[in-house]
C-alpha atoms as a PDB file:
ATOM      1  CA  UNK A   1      63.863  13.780 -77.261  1.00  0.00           C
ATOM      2  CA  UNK A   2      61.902  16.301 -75.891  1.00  0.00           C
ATOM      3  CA  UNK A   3      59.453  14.959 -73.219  1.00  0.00           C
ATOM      4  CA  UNK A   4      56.662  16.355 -70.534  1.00  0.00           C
ATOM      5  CA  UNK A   5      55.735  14.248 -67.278  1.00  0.00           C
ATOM      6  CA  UNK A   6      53.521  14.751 -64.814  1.00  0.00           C
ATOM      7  CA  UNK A   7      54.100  13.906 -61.261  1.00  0.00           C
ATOM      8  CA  UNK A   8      51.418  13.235 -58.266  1.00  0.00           C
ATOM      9  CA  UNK A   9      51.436  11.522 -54.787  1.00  0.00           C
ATOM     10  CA  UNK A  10      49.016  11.537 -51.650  1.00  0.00           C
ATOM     11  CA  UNK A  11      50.891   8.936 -49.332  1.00  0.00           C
ATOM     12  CA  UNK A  12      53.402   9.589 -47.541  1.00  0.00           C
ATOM     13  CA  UNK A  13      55.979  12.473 -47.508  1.00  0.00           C
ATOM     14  CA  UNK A  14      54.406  13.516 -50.656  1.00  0.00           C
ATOM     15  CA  UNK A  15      56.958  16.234 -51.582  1.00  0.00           C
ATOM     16  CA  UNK A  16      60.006  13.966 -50.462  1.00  0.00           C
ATOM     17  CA  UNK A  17      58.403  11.310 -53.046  1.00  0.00           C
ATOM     18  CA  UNK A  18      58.012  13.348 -56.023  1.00  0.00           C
ATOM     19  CA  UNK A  19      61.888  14.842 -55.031  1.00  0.00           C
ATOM     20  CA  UNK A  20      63.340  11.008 -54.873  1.00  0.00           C
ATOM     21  CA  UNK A  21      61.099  10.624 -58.275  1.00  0.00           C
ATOM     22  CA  UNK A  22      62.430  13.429 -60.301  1.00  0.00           C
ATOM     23  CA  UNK A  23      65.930  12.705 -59.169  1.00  0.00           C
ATOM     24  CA  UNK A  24      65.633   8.524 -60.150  1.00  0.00           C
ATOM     25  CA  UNK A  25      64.375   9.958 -63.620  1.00  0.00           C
ATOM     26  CA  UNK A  26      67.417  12.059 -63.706  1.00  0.00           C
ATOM     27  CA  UNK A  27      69.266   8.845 -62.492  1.00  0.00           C
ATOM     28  CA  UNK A  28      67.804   7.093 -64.959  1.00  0.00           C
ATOM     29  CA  UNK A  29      65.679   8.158 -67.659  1.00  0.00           C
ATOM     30  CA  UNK A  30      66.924  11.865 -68.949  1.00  0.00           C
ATOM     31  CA  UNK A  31      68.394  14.914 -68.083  1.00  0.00           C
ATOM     32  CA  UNK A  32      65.525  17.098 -65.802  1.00  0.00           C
ATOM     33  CA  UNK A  33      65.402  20.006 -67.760  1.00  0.00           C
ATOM     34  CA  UNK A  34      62.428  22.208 -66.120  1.00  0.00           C
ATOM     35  CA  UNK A  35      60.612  21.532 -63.185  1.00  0.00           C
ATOM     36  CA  UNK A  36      57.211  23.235 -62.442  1.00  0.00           C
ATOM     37  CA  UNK A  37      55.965  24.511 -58.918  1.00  0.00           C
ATOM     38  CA  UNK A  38      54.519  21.475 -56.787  1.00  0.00           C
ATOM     39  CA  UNK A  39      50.534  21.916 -56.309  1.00  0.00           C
ATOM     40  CA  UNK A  40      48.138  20.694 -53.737  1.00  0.00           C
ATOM     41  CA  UNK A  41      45.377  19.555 -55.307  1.00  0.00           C
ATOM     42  CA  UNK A  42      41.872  18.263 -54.468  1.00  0.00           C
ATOM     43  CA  UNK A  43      41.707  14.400 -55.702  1.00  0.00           C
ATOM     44  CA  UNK A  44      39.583  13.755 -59.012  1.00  0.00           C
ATOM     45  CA  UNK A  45      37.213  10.686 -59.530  1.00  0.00           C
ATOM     46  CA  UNK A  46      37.451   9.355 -56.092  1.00  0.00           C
ATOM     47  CA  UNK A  47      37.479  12.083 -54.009  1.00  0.00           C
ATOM     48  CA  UNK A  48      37.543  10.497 -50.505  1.00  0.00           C
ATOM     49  CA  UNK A  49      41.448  10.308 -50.108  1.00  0.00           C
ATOM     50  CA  UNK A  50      44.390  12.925 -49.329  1.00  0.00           C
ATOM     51  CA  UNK A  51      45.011  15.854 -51.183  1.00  0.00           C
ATOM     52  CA  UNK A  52      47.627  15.075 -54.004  1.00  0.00           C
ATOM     53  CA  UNK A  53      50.901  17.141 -54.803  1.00  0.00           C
ATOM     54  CA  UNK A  54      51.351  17.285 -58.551  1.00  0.00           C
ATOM     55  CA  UNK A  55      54.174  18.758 -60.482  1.00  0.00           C
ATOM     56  CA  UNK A  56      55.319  18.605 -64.199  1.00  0.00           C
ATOM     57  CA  UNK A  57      58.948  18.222 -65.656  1.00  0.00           C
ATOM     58  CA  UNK A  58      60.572  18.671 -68.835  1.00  0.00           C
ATOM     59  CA  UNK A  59      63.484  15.890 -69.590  1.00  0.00           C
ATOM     60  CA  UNK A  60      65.748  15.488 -72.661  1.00  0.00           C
ATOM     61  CA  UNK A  61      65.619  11.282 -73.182  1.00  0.00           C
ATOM     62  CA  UNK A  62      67.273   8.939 -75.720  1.00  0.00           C
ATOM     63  CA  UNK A  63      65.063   6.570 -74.185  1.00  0.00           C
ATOM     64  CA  UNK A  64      62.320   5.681 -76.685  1.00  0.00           C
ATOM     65  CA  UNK A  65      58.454   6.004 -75.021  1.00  0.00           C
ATOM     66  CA  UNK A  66      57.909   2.187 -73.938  1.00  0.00           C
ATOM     67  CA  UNK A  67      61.440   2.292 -72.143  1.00  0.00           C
ATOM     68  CA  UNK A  68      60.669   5.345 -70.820  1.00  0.00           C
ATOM     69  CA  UNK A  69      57.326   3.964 -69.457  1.00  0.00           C
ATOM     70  CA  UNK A  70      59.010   0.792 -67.627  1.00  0.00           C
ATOM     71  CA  UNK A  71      61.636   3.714 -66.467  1.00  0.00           C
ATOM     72  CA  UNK A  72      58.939   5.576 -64.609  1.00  0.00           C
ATOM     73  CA  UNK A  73      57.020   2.455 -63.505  1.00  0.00           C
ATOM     74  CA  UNK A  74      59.865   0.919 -62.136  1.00  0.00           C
ATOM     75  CA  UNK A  75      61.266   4.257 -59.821  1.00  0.00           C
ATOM     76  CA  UNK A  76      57.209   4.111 -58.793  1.00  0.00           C
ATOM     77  CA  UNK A  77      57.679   0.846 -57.438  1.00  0.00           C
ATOM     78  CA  UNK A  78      61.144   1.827 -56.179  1.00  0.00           C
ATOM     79  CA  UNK A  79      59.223   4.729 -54.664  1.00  0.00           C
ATOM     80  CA  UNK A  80      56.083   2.274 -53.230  1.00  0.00           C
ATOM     81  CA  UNK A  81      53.653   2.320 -55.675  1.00  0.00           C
ATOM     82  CA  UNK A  82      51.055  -0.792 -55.792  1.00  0.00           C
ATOM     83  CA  UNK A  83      50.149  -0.847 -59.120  1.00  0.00           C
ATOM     84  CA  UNK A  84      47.274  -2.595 -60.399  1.00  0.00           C
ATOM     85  CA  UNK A  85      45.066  -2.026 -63.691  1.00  0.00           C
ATOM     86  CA  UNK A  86      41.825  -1.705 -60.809  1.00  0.00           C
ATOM     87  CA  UNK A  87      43.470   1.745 -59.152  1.00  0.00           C
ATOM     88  CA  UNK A  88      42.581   4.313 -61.232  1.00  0.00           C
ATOM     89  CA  UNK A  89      42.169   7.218 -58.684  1.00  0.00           C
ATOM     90  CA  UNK A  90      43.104   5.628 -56.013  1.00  0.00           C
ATOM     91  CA  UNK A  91      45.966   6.726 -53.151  1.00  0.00           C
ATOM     92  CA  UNK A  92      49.697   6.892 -53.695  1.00  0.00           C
ATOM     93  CA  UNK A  93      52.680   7.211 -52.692  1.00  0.00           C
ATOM     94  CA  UNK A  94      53.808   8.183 -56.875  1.00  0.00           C
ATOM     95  CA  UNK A  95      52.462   8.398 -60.158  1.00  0.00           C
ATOM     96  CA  UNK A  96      54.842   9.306 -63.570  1.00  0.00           C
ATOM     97  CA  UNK A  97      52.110   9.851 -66.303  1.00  0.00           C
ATOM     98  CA  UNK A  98      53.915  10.761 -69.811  1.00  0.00           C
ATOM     99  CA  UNK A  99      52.496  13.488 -71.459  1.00  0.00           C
ATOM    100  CA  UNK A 100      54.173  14.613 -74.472  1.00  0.00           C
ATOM    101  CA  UNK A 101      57.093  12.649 -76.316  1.00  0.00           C
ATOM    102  CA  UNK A 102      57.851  15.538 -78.456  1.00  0.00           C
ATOM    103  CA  UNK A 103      55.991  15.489 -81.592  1.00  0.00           C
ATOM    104  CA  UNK A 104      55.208  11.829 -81.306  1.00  0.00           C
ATOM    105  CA  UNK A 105      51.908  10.069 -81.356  1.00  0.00           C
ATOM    106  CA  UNK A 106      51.352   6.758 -79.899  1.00  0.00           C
ATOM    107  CA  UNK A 107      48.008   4.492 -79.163  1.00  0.00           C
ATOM    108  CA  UNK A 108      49.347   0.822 -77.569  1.00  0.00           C
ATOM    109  CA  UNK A 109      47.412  -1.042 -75.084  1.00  0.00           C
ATOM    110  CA  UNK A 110      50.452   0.285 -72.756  1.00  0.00           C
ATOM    111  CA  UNK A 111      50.971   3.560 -73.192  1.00  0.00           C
ATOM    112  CA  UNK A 112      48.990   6.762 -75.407  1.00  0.00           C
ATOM    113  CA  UNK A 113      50.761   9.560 -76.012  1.00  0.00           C
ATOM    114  CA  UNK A 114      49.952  12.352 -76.272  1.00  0.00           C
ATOM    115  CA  UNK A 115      48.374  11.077 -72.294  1.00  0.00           C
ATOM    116  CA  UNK A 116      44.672  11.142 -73.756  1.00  0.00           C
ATOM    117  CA  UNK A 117      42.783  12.971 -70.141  1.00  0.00           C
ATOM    118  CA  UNK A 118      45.036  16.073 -69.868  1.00  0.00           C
ATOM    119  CA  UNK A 119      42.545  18.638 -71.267  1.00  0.00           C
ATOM    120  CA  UNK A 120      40.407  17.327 -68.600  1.00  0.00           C
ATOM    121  CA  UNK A 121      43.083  17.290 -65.442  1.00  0.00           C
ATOM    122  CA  UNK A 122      43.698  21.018 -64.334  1.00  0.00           C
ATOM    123  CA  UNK A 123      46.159  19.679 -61.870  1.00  0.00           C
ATOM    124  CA  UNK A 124      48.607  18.330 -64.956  1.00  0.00           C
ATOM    125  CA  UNK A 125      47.196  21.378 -66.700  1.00  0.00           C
ATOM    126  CA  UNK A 126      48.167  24.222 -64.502  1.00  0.00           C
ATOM    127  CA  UNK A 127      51.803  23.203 -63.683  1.00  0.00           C
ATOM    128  CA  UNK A 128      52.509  21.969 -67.391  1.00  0.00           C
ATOM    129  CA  UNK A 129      51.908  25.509 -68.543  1.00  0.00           C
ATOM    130  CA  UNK A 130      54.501  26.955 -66.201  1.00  0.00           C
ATOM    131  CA  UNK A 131      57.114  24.734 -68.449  1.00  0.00           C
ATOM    132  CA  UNK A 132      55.841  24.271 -71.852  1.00  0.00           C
ATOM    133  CA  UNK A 133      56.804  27.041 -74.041  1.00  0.00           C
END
């Protein structure tokens, strides 16, 4: 399956992060097909914390979306991330968001695809269109 990601992090070495990231999804959850420039961006929502780098990728998975998600959750916590359902917008050191699982729709308590705020994030925005064709 055809699938879109989006990368950030503002701890850290944020480019080393998002480098160990996309290679423990190619480790792990699917073949890295594209990879989009890495962006500094300003932070959204709470805006008193580092700048962010943020980055989208393309994989090919056989995983299906919810083992996907614990995938990406578990090379954030491999990676550092603290994650609690109070830190929206807060620092760190990764965050794997799944955008697109090709065609496929989803709406679970755990996971919404497609991601439901990426018309309104220019920094998912911007490097997604360098990959999605």
């Amino acid at each position: 399956m055809q699938v879109f990601l989006s990368l950030g992090s503002n701890l850290g070495d944020r480019r080393l992060t998002i480098k160990k990231a996309i290679s423990g999804l190619n480790k792990t959850a699917g073949h890295v097909i594209k990879q989009s420039s890495i962006h500094e961006t300003k932070p959204v929502g709470k805006t008193d914390q580092p700048m962010f780098l943020n980055c989208c990728v393309e994989i090919e998975t056989d995983l299906p979306p919810l083992k996907l998600l614990a995938a990406c959750q578990k090379i954030e916590k491999q990676l550092g991330r603290l994650k609690s359902e109070k830190d929206l917008g807060l620092p760190r050191t990764i965050d794997i968001d799944i955008l697109f699982y090709g065609n496929e729709t989803l709406d679970t308590p755990k996971l919404k695809i497609p991601h439901p705020r990426i018309k309104e994030r220019e920094f998912v925005l911007k490097p997604l269109a360098e990959i999605k064709h």
